[in-house]
Protein backbone atom coordinates (compact mmCIF):
# COMPACT_ATOMS: atom_id res chain seq x y z
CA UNK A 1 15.94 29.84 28.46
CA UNK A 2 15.64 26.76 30.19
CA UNK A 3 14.10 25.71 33.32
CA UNK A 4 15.40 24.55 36.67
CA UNK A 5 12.55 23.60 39.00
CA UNK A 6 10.23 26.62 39.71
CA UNK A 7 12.72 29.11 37.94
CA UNK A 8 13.30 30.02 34.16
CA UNK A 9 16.87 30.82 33.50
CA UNK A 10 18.13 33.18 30.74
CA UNK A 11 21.33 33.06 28.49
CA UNK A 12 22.66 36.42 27.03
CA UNK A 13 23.56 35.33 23.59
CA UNK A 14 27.19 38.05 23.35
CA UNK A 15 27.29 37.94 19.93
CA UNK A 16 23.94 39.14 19.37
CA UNK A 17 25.03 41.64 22.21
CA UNK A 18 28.05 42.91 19.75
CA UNK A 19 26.06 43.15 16.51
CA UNK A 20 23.98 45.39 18.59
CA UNK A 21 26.26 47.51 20.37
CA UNK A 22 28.12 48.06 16.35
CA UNK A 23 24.85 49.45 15.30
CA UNK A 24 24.55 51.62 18.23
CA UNK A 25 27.78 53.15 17.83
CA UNK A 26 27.21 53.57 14.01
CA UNK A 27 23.78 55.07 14.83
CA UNK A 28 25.64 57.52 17.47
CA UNK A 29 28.30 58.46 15.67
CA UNK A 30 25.90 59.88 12.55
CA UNK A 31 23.21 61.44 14.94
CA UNK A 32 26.24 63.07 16.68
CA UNK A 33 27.85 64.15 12.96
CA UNK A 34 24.95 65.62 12.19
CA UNK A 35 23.92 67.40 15.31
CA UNK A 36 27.49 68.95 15.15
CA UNK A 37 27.04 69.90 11.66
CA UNK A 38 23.79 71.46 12.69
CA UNK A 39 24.92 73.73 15.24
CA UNK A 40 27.70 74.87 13.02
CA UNK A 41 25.79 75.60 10.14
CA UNK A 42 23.48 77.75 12.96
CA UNK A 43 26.52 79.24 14.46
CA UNK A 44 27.88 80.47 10.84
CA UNK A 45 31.56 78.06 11.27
């Protein structure tokens, strides 16, 4: 952040913004694996 007269202006930092987004999709991909799995295993497949 840094300031320019009365405003405050923000930076996105991206790679912070990638490491995120990895351990979304890591954290999607298992909840989805097992939520699959789930209805499966209810289903008798």
């Amino acid at each position: 952040m840094r300031t320019e007269g009365t405003r405050n202006v923000y930076s996105i930092d991206f790679r912070a913004i990638a490491s995120m987004r990895s351990y979304l999709d890591r954290f999607w991909q298992k909840a989805l694996t097992a939520f699959k799995d789930a209805v499966e295993k209810e289903n008798g497949s």
